[in-house]
PDB file of N, CA and C in Angstrom:
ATOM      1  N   UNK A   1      37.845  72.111 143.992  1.00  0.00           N
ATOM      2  CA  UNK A   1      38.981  72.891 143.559  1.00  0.00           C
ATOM      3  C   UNK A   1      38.497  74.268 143.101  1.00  0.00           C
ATOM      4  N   UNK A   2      39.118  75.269 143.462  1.00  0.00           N
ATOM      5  CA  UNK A   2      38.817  76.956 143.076  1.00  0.00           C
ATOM      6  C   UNK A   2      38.972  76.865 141.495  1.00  0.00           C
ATOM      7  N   UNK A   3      38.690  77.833 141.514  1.00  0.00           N
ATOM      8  CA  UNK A   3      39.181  78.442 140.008  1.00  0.00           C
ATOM      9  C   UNK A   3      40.075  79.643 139.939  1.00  0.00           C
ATOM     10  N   UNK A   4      40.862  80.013 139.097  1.00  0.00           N
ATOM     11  CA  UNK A   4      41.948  80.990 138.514  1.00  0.00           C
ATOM     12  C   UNK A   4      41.131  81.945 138.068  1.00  0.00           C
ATOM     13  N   UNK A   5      41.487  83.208 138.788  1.00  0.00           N
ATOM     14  CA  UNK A   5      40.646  84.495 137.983  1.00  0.00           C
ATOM     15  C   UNK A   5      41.833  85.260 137.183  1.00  0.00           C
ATOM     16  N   UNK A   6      41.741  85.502 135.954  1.00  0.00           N
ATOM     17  CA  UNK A   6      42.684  86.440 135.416  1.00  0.00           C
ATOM     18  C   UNK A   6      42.589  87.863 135.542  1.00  0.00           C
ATOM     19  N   UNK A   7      43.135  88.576 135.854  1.00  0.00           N
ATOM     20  CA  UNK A   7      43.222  89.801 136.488  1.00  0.00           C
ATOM     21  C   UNK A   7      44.297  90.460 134.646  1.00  0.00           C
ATOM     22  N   UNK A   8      43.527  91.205 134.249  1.00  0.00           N
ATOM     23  CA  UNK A   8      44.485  92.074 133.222  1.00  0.00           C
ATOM     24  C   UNK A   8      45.252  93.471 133.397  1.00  0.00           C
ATOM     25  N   UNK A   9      46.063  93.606 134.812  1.00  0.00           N
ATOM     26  CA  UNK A   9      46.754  94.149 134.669  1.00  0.00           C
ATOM     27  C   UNK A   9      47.374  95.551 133.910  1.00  0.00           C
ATOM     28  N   UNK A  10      48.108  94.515 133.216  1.00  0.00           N
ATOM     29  CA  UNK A  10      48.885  95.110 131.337  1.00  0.00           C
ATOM     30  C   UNK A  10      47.652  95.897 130.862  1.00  0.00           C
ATOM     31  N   UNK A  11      46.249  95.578 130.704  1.00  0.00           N
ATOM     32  CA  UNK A  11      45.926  96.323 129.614  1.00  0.00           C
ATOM     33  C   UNK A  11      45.737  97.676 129.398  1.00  0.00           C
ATOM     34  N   UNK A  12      45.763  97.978 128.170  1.00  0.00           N
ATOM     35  CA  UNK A  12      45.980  99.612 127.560  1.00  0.00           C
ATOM     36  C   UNK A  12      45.138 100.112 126.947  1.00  0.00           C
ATOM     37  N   UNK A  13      44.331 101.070 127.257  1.00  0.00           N
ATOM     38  CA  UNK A  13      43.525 101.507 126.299  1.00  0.00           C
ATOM     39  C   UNK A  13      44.039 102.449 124.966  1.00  0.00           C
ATOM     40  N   UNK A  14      43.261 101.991 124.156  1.00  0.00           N
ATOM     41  CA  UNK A  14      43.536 102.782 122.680  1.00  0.00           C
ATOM     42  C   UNK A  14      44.691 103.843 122.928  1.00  0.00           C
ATOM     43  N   UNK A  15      43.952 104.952 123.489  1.00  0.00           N
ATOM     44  CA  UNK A  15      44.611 106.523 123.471  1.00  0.00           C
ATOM     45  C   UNK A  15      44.559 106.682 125.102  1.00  0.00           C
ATOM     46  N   UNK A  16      46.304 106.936 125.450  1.00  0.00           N
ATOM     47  CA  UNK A  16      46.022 107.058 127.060  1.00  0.00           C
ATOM     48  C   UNK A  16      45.047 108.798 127.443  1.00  0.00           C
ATOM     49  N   UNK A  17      45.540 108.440 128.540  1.00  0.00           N
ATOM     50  CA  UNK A  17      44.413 109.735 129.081  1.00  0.00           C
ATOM     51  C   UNK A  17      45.980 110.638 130.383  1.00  0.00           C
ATOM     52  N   UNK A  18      45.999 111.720 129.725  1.00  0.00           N
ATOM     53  CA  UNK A  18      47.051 112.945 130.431  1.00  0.00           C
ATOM     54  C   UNK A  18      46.374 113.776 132.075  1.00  0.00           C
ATOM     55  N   UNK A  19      46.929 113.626 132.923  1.00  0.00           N
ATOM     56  CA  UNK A  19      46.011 114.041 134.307  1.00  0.00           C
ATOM     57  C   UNK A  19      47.337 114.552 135.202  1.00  0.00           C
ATOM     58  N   UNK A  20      46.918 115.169 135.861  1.00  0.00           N
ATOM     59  CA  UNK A  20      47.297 115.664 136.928  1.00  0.00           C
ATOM     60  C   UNK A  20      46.968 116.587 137.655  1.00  0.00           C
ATOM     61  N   UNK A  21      47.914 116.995 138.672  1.00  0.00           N
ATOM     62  CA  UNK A  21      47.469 117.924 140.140  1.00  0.00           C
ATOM     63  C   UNK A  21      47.555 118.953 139.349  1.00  0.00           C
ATOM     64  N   UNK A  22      46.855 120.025 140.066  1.00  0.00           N
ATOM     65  CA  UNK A  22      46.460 121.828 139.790  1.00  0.00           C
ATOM     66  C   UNK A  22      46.510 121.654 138.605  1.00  0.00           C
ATOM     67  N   UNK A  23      47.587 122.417 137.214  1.00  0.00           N
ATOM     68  CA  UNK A  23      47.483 122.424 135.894  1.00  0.00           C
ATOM     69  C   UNK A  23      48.674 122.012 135.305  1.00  0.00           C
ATOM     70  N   UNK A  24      49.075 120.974 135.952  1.00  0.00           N
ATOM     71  CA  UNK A  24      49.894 120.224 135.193  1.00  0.00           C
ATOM     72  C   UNK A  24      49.753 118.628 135.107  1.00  0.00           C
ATOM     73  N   UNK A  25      49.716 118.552 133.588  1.00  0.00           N
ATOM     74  CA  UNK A  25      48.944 117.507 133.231  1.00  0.00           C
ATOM     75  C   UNK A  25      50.439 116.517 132.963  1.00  0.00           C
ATOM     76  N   UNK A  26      50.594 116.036 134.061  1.00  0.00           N
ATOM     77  CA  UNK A  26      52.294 114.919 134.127  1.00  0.00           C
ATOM     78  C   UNK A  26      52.409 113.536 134.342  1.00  0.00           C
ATOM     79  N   UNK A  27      51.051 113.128 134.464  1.00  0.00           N
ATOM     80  CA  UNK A  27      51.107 111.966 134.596  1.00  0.00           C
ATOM     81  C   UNK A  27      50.189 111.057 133.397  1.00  0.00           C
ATOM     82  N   UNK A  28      50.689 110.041 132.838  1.00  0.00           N
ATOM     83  CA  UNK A  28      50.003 109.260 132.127  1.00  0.00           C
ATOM     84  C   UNK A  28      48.958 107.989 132.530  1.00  0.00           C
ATOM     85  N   UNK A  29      47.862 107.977 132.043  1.00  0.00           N
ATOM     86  CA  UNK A  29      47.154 106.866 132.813  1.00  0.00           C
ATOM     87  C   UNK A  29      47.114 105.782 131.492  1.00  0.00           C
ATOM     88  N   UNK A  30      47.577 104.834 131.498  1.00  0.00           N
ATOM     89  CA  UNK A  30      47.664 104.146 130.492  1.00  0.00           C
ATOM     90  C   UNK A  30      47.136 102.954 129.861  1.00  0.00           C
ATOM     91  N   UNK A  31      46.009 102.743 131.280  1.00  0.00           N
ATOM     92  CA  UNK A  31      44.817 101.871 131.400  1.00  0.00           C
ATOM     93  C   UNK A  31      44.147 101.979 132.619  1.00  0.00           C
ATOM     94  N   UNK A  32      42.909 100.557 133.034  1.00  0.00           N
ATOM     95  CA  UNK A  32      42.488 100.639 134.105  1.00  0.00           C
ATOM     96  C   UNK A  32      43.075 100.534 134.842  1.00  0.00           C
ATOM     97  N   UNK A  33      43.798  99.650 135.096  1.00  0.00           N
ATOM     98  CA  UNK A  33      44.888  99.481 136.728  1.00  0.00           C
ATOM     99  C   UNK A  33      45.345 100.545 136.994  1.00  0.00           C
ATOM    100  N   UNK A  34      45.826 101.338 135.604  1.00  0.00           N
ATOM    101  CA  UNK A  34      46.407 102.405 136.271  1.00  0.00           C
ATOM    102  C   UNK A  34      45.639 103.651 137.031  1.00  0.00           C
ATOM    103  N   UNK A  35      44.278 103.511 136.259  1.00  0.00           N
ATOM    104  CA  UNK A  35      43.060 104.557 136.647  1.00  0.00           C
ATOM    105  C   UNK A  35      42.548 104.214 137.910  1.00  0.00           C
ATOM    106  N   UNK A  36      42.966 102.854 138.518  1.00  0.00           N
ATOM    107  CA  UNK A  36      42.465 102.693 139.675  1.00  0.00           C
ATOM    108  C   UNK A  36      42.773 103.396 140.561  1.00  0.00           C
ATOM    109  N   UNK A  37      44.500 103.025 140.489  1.00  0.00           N
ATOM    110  CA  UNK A  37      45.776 103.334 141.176  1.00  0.00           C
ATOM    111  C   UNK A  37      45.311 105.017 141.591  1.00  0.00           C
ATOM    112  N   UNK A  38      45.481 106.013 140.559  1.00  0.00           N
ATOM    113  CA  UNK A  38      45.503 107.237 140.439  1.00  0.00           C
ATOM    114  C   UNK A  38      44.415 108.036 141.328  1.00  0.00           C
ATOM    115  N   UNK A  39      43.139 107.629 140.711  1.00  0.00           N
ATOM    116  CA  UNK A  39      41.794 107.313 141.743  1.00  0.00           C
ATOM    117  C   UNK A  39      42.321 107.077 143.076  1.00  0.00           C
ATOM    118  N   UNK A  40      42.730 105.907 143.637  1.00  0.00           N
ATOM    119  CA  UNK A  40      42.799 105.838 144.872  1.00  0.00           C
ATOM    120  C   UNK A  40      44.002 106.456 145.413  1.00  0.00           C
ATOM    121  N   UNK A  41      45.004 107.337 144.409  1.00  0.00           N
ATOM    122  CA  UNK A  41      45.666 108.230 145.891  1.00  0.00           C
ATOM    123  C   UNK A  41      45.509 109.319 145.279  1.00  0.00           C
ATOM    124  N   UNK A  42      45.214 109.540 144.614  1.00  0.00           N
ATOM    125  CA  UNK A  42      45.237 111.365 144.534  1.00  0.00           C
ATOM    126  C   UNK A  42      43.702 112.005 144.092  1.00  0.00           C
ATOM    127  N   UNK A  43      42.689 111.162 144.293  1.00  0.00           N
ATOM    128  CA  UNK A  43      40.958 111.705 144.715  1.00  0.00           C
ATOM    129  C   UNK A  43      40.715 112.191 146.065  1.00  0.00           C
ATOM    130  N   UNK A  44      40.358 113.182 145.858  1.00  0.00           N
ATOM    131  CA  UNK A  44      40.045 113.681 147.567  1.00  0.00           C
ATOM    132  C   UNK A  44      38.925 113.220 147.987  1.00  0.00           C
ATOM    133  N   UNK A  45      37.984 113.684 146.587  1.00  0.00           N
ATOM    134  CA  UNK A  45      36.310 112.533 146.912  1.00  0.00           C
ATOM    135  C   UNK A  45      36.440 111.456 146.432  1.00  0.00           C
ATOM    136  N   UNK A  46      36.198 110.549 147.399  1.00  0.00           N
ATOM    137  CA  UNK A  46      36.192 109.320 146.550  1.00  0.00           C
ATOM    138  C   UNK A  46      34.699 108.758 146.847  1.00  0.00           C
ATOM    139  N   UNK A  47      33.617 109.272 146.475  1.00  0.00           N
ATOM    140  CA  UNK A  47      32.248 109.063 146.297  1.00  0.00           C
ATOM    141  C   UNK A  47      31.638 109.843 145.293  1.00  0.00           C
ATOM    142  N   UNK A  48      30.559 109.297 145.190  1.00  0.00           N
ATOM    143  CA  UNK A  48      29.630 109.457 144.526  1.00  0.00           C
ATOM    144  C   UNK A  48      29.184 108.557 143.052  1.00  0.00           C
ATOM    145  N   UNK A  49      28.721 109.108 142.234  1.00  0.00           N
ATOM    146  CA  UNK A  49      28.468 108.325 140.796  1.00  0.00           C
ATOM    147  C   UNK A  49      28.962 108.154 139.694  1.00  0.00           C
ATOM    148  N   UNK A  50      29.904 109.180 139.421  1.00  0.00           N
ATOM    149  CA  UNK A  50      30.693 109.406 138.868  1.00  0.00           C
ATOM    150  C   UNK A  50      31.787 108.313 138.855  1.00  0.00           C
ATOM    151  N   UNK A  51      32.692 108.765 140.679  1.00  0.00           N
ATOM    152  CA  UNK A  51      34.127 108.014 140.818  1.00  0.00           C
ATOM    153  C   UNK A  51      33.148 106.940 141.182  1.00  0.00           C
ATOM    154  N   UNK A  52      32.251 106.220 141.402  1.00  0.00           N
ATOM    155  CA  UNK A  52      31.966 104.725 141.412  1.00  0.00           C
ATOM    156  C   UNK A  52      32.087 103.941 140.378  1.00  0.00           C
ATOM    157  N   UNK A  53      31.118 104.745 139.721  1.00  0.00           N
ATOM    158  CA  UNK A  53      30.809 104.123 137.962  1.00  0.00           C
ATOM    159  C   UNK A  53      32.465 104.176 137.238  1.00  0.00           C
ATOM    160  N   UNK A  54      33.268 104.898 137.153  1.00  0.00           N
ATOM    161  CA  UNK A  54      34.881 104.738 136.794  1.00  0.00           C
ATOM    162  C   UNK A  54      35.813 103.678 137.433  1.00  0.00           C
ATOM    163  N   UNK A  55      35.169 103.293 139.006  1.00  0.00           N
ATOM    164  CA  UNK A  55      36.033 102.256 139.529  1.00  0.00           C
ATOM    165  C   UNK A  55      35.537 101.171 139.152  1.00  0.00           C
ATOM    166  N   UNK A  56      34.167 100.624 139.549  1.00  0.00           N
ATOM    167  CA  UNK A  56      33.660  99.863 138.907  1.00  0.00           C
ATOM    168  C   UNK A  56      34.007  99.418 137.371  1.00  0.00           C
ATOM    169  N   UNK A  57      33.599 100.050 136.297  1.00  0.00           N
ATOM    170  CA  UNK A  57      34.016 100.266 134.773  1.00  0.00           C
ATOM    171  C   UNK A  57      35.447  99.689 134.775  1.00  0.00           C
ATOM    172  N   UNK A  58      36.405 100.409 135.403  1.00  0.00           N
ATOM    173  CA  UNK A  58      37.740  99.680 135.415  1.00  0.00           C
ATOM    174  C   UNK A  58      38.137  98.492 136.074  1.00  0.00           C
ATOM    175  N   UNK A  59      37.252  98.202 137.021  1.00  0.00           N
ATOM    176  CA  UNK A  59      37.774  96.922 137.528  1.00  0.00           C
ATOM    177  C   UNK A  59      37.463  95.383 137.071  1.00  0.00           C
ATOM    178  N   UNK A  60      35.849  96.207 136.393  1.00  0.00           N
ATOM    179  CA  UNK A  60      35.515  94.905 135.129  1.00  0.00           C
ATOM    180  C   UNK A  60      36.207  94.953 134.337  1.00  0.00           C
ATOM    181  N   UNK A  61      36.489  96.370 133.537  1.00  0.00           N
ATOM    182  CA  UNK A  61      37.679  95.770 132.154  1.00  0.00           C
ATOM    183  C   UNK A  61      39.330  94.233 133.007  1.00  0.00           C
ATOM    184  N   UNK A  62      39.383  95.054 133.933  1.00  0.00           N
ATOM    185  CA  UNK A  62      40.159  94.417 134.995  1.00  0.00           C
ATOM    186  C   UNK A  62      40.360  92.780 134.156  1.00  0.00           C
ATOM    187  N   UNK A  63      38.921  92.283 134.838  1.00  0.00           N
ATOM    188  CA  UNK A  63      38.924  90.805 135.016  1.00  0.00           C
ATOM    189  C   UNK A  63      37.852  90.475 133.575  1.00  0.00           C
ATOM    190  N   UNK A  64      38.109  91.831 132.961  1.00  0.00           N
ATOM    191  CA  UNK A  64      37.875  91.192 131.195  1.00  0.00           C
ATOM    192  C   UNK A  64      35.955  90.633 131.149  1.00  0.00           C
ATOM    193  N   UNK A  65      35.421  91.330 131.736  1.00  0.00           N
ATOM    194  CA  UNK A  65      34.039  91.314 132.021  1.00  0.00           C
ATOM    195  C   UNK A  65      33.465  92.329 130.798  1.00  0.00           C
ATOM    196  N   UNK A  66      34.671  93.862 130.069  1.00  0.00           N
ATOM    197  CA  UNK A  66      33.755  94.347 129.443  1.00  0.00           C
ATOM    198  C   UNK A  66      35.160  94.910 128.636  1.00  0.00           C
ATOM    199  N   UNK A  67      35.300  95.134 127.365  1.00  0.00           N
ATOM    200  CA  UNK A  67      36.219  95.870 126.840  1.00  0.00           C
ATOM    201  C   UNK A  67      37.417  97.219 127.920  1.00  0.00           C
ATOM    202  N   UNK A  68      38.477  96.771 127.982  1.00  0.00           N
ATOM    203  CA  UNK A  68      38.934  97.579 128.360  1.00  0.00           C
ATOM    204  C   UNK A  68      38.435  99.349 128.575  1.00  0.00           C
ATOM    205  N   UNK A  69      38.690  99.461 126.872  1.00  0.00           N
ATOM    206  CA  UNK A  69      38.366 100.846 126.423  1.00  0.00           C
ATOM    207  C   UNK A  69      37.283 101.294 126.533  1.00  0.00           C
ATOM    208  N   UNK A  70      36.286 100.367 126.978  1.00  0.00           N
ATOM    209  CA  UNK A  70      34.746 100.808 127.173  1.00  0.00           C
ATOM    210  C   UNK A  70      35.076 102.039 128.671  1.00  0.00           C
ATOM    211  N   UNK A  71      36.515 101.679 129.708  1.00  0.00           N
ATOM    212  CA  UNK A  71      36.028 102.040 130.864  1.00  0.00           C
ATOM    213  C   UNK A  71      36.821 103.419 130.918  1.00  0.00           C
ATOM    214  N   UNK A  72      37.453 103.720 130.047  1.00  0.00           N
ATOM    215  CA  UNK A  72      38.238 105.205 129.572  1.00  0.00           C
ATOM    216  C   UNK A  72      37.329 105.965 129.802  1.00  0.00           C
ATOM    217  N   UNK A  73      36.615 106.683 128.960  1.00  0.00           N
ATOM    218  CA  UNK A  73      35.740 107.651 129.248  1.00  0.00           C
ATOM    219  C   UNK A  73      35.014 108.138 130.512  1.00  0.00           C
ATOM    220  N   UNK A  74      34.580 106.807 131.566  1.00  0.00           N
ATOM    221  CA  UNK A  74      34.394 106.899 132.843  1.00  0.00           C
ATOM    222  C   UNK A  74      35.175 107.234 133.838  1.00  0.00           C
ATOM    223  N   UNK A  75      36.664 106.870 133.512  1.00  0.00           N
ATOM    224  CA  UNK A  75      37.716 107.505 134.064  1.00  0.00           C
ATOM    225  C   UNK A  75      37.460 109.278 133.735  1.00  0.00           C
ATOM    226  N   UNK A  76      37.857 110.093 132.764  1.00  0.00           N
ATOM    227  CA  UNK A  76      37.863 110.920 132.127  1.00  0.00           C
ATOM    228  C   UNK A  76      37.102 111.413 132.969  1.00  0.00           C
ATOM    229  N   UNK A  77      35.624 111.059 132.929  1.00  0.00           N
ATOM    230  CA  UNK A  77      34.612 112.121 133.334  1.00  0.00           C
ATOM    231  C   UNK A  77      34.796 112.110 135.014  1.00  0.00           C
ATOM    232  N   UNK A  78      35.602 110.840 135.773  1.00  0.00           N
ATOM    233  CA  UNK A  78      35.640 111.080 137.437  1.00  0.00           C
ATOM    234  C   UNK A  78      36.639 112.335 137.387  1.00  0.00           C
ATOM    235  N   UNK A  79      38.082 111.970 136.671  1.00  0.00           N
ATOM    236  CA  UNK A  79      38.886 112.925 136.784  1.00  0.00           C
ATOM    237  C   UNK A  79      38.511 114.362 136.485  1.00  0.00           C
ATOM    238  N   UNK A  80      36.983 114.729 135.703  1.00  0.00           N
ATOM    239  CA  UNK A  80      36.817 116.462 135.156  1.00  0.00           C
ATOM    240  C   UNK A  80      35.991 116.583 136.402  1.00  0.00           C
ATOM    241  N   UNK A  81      35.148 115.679 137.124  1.00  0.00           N
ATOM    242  CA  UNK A  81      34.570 115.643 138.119  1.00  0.00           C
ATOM    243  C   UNK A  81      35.584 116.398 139.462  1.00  0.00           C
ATOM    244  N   UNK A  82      36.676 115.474 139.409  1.00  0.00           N
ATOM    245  CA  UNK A  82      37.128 115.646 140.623  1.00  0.00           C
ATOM    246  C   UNK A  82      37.902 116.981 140.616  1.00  0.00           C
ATOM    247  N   UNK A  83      38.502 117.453 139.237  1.00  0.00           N
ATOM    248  CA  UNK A  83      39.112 118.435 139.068  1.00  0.00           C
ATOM    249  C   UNK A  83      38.629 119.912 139.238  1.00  0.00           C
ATOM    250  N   UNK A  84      37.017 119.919 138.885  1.00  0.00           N
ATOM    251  CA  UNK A  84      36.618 120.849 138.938  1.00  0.00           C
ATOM    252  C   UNK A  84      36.032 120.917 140.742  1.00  0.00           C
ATOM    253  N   UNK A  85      36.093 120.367 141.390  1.00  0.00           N
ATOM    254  CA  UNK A  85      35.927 120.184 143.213  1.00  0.00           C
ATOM    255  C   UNK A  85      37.037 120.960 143.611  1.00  0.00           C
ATOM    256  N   UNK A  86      37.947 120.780 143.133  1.00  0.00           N
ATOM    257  CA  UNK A  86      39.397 121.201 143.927  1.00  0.00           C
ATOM    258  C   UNK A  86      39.353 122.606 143.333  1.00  0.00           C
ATOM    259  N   UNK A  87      38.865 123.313 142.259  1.00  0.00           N
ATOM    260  CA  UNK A  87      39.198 124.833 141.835  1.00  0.00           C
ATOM    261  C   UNK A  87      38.288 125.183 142.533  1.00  0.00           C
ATOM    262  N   UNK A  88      39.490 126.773 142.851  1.00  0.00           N
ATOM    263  CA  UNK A  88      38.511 127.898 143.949  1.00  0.00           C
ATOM    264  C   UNK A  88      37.223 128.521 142.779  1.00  0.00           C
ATOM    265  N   UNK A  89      36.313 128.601 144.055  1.00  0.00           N
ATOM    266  CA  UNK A  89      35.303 129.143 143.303  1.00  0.00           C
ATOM    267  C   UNK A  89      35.628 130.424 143.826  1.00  0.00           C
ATOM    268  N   UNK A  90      34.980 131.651 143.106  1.00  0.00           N
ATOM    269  CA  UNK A  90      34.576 132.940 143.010  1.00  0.00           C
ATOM    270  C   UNK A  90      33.490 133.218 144.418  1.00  0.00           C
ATOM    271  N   UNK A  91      33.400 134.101 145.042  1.00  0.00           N
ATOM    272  CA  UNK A  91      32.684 134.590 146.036  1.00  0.00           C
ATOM    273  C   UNK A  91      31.521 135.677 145.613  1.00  0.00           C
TER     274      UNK A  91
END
């Protein structure tokens, strides 16, 4: 017989995290699922060490492998990652 994996969904970290396209910050991320979600449609890169270590991080809080809130900050730093890719640079 298998076993039941619990998948946490619902959970919320402490203090959400404010993101969005160009400079408007309109969307709320209100945990991992949701940091997944966000990550996978609106990252243009979706590589490297950064957005790994944030998907990863969230998908263990996920299935309750590591404190939710441990995987916030890894979010945070894919999203300053990815944000600063998309601004024009100077010539």
């Amino acid at each position: 017989m298998g076993t039941v994996t619990l998948v946490g969904f619902k959970l919320r970290w402490t203090r959400p995290v404010y993101v969005g396209l160009s400079d408007k910050l309109d969307t709320t991320i209100y945990g991992p699922a949701d940091a997944i979600r966000w990550m996978q449609a609106h990252f243009i890169h979706k590589h490297g060490f950064t957005f790994w270590r944030a998907h990863a991080l969230c998908h263990s809080a996920l299935l309750g492998t590591i404190h939710h809130d441990f995987a916030r900050q890894s979010f945070v730093d894919a999203w300053v990652e990815q944000t600063s890719r998309e601004e024009p640079h100077d010539s």
